[in-house]
Protein backbone atom coordinates (compact mmCIF):
# COMPACT_ATOMS: atom_id res chain seq x y z
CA UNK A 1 54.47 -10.81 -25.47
CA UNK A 2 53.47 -11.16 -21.65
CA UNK A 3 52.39 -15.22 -20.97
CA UNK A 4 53.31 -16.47 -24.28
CA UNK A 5 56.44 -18.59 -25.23
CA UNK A 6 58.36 -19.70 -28.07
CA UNK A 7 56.55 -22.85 -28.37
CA UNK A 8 53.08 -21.99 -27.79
CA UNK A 9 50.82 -24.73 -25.75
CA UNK A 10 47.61 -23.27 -26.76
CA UNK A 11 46.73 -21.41 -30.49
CA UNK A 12 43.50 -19.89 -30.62
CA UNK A 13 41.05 -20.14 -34.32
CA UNK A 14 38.92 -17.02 -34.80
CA UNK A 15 37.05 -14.84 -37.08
CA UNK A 16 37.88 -11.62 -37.44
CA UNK A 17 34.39 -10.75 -36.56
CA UNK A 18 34.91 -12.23 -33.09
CA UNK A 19 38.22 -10.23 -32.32
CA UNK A 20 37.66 -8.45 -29.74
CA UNK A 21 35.85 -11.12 -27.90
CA UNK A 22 38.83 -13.24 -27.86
CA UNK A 23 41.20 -11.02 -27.67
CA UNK A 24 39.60 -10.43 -23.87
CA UNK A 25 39.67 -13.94 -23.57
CA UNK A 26 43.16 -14.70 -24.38
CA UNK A 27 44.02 -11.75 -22.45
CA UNK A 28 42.67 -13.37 -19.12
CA UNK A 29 43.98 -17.04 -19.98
CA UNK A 30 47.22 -15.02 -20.37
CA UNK A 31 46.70 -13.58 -16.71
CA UNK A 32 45.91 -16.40 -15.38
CA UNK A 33 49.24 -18.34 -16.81
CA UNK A 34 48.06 -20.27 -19.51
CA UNK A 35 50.14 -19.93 -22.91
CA UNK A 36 47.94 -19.13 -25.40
CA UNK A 37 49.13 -18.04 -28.79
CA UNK A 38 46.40 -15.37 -30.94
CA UNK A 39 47.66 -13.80 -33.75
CA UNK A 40 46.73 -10.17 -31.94
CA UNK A 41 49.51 -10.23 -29.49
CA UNK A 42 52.07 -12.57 -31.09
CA UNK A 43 52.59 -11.51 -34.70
CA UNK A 44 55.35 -8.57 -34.70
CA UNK A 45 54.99 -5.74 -37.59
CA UNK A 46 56.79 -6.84 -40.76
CA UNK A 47 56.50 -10.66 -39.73
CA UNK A 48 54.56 -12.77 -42.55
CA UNK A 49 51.72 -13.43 -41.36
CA UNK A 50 51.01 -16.78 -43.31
CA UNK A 51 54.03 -17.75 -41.74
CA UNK A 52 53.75 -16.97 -38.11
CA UNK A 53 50.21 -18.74 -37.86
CA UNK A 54 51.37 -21.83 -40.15
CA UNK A 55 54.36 -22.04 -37.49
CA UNK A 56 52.03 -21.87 -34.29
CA UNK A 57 49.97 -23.93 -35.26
CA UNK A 58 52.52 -26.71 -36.27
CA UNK A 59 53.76 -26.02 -32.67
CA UNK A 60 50.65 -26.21 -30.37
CA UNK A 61 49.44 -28.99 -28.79
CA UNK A 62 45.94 -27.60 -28.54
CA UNK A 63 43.55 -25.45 -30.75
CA UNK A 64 40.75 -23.29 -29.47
CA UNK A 65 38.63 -22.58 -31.79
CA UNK A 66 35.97 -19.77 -31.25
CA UNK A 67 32.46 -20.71 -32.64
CA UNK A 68 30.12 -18.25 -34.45
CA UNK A 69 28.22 -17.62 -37.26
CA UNK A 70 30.88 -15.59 -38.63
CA UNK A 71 33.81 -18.39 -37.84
CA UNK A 72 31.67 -21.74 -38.71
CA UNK A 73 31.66 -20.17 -42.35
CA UNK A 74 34.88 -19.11 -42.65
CA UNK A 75 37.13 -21.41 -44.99
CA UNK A 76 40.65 -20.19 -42.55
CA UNK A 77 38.81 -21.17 -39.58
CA UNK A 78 37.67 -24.67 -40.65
CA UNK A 79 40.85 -25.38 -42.42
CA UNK A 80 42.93 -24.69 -38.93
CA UNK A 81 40.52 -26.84 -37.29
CA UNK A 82 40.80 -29.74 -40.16
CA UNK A 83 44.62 -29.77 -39.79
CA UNK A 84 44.61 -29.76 -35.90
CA UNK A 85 42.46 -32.89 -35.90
CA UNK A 86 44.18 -34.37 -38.85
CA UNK A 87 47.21 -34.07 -36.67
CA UNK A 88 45.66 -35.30 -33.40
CA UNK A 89 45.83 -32.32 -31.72
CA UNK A 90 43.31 -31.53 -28.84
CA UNK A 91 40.82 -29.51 -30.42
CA UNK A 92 38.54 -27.41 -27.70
CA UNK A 93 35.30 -26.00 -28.96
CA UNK A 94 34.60 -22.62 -27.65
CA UNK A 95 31.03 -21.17 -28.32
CA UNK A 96 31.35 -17.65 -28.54
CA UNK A 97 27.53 -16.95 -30.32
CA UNK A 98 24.50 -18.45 -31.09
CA UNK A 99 25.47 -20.67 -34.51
CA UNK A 100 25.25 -24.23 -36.09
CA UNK A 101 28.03 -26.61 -34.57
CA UNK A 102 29.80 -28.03 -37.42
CA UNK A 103 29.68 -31.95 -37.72
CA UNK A 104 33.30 -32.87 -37.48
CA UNK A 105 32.69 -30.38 -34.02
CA UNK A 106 30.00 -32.16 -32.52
CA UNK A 107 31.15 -35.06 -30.98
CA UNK A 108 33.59 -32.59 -28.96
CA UNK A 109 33.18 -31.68 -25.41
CA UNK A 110 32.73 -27.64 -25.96
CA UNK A 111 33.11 -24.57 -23.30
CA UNK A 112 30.16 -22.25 -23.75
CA UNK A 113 30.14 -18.40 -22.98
CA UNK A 114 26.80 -17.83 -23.92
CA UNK A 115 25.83 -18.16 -20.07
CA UNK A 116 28.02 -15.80 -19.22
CA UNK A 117 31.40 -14.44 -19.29
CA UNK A 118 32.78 -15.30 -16.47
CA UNK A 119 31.28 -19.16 -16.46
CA UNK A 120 32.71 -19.54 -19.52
CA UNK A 121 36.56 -18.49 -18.78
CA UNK A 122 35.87 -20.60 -15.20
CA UNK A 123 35.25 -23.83 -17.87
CA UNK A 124 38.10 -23.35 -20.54
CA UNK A 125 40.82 -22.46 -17.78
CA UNK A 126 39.92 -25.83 -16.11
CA UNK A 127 39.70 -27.67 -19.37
CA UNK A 128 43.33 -26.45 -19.83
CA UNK A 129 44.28 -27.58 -16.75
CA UNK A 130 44.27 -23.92 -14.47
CA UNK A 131 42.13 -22.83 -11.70
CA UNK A 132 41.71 -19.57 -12.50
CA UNK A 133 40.52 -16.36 -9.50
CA UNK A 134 39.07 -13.07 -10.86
CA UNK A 135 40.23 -10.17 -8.72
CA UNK A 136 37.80 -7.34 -8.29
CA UNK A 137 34.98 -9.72 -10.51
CA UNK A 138 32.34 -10.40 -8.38
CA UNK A 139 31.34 -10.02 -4.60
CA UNK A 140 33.97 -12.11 -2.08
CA UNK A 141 32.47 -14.68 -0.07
CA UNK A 142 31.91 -12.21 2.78
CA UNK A 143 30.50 -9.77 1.52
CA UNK A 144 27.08 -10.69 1.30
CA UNK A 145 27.22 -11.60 4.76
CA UNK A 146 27.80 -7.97 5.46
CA UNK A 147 25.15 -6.98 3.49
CA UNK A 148 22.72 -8.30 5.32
CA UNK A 149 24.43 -7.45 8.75
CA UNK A 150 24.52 -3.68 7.62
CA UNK A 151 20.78 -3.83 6.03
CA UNK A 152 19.60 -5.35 9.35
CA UNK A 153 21.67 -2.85 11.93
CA UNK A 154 19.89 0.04 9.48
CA UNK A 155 16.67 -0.93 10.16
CA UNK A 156 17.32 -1.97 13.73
CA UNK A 157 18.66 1.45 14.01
CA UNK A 158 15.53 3.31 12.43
CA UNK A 159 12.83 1.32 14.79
CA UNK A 160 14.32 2.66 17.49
CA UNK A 161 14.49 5.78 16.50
CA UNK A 162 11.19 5.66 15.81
CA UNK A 163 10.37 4.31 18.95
CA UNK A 164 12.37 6.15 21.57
CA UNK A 165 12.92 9.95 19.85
CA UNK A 166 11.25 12.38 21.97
CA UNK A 167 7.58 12.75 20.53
CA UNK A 168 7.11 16.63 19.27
CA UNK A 169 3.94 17.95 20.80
CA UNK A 170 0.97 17.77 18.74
CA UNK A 171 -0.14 21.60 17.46
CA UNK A 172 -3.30 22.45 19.46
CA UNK A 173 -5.91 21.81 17.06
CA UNK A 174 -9.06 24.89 17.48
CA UNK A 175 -12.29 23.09 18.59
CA UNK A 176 -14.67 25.66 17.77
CA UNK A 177 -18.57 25.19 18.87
CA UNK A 178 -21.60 27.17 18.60
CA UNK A 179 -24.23 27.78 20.85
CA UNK A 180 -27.62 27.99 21.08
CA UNK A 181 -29.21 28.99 24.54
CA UNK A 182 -32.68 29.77 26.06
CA UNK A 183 -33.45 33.25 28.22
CA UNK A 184 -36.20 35.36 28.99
CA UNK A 185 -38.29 32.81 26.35
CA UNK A 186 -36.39 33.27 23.81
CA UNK A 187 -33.93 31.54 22.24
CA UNK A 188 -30.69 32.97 21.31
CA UNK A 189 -27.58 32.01 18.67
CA UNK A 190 -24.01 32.25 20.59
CA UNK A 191 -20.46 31.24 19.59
CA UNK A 192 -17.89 29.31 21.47
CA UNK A 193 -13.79 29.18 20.41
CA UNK A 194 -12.47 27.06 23.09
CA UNK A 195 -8.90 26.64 22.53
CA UNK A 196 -8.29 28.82 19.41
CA UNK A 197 -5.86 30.86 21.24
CA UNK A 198 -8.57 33.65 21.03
CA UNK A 199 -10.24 32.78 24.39
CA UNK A 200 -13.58 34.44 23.81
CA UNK A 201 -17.00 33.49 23.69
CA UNK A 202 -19.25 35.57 21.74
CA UNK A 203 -22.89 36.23 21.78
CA UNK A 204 -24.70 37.35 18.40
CA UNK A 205 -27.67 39.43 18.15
CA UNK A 206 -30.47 38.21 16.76
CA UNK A 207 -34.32 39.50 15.65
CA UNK A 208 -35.84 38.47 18.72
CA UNK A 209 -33.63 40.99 20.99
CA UNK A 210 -30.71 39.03 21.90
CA UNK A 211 -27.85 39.98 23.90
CA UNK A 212 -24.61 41.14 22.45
CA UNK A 213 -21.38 40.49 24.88
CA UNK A 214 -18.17 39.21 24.85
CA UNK A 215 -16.41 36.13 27.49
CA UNK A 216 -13.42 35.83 27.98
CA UNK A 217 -12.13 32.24 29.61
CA UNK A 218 -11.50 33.12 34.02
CA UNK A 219 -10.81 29.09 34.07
CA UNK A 220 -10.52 25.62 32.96
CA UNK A 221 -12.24 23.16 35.32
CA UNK A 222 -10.98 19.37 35.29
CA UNK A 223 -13.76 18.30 36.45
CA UNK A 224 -17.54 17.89 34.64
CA UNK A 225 -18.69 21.00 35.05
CA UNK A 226 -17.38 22.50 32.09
CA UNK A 227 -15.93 25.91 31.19
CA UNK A 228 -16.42 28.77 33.36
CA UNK A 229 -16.12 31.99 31.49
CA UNK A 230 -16.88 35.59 32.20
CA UNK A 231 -18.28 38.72 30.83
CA UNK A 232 -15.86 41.33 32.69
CA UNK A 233 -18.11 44.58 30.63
CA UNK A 234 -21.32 43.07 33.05
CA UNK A 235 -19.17 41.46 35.50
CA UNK A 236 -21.31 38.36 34.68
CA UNK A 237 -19.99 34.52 35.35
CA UNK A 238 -21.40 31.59 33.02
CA UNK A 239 -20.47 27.98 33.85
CA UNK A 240 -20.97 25.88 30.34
CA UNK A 241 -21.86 22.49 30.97
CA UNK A 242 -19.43 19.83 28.67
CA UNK A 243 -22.30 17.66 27.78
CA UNK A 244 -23.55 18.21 24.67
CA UNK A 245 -26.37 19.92 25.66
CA UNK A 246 -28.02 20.61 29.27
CA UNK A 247 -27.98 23.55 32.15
CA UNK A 248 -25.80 26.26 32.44
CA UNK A 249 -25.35 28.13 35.55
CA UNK A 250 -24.80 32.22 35.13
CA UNK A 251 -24.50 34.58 37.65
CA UNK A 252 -23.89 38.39 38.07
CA UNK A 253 -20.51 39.00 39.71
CA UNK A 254 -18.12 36.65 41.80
CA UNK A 255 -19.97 36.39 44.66
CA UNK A 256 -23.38 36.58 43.30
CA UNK A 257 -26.38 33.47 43.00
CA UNK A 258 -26.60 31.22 40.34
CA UNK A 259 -28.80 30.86 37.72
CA UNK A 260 -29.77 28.30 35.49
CA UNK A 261 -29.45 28.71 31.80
CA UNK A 262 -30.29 26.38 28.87
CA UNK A 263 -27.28 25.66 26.91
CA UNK A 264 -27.47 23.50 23.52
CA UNK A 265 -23.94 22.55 22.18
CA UNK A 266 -23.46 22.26 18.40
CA UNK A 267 -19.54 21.13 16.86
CA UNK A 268 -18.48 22.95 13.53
CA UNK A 269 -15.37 21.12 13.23
């Protein structure tokens, strides 16, 4: 078999309930170079098997022995590890599961995979005498450098996206506004869209006589004076103040006088 020799250096104890646990581990020992003999890999079909382990364990000069429940309680186990220290053979603990050290055990330095995998095949390569390096297990040194380089050029890439992308222009938002205004003594409801798309002002009727008559926008003033708008059935002009309330000015045609005209605004949205 691949990594083991004639005269193996290393013979793994085991229960069979703990195969395929050390069978992983001997396989990586094995990868690593260290000559460890498991029954698994070294006993050919129609060898007895009696035999075979009798004559690797007669020939090691260590014994790993794999602890769990299952193994502390079997009879094959414990006698392999009884004739290994009878023989003053270097016997290695290896914890494999929770379970009750046995006595003649406990005085041993052990290797412990029950915090982890790979801390435990780091341990029991050392302990038999091999540094060992798990390709593809684990992140390289590097890369969490990287990491954090990429992480950081991400988010130094989205701020400034954020800040520096040409703005979209805002949809124009309809500011709508009703009106109530004083004429002839009486006091009249009115309606003003001013940037609805619609461009009209409308005048409702009311019980007391009021006028009915559409505006239309002529112009938008910069300046204070408000909105002036225009009534091109009557040819009349009406300049709506922008405070909220105060004196309109309203006269009949382009070239006519002004009048004053009470103008009371009111928001709806």
């Amino acid at each position: 078999m691949s990594g083991a020799k004639d005269t193996p250096g290393t013979f793994f104890s085991y229960s069979r309930d703990d195969a395929e646990f050390v069978l992983r581990i001997t396989k990586d020992l094995r990868a690593a170079g260290i000559n460890v003999w498991l029954d698994q890999l070294d006993i050919v079909p129609g060898q007895p098997w009696d035999r075979a382990v009798e004559e690797a364990l007669e020939g090691c000069q260590r014994l790993l022995v794999g602890l769990s429940r299952s193994s502390v309680e079997s009879s094959n186990v414990m006698d392999e590890v009884s004739y290994a220290l009878d023989e003053k053979k270097t016997v290695i603990p290896v914890i494999l599961k929770e379970c009750r050290i046995p006595f003649r055990l406990r005085r041993l330095q052990y290797v412990d995979f029950r915090a982890g995998y790979e801390k435990g095949l780091t341990e029991l390569a050392g302990a038999l005498g091999k540094k060992i390096k798990r390709n593809g297990n684990g992140p390289p040194p590097w890369r969490p450098l990287w990491s954090a380089l990429g992480a950081f050029v991400v988010v130094a890439g989205l701020l400034l996206l954020w800040l520096y992308w040409p703005p979209r222009p805002n949809p124009v938002r309809p500011i709508h506004y009703s009106y109530n205004y004083e004429h002839e003594g009486r006091t009249c409801p009115g309606a003003f869209f001013s940037n609805d798309g619609q461009n009209w002002v409308e005048e409702t009727p009311g019980d007391n006589g009021c006028l009915r008559t559409r505006f239309e926008f002529r112009r938008v003033p910069s300046g204070p004076e408000g909105v002036l708008i225009h009534d091109p059935g009557r040819d009349v002009f009406v300049m709506l103040p922008n405070e909220r309330e105060g004196w309109a000015k309203i006269r009949q045609g382009p070239n006519g006088p002004w009048a004053n005209l009470r103008w009371v605004r009111h928001p709806i949205d």
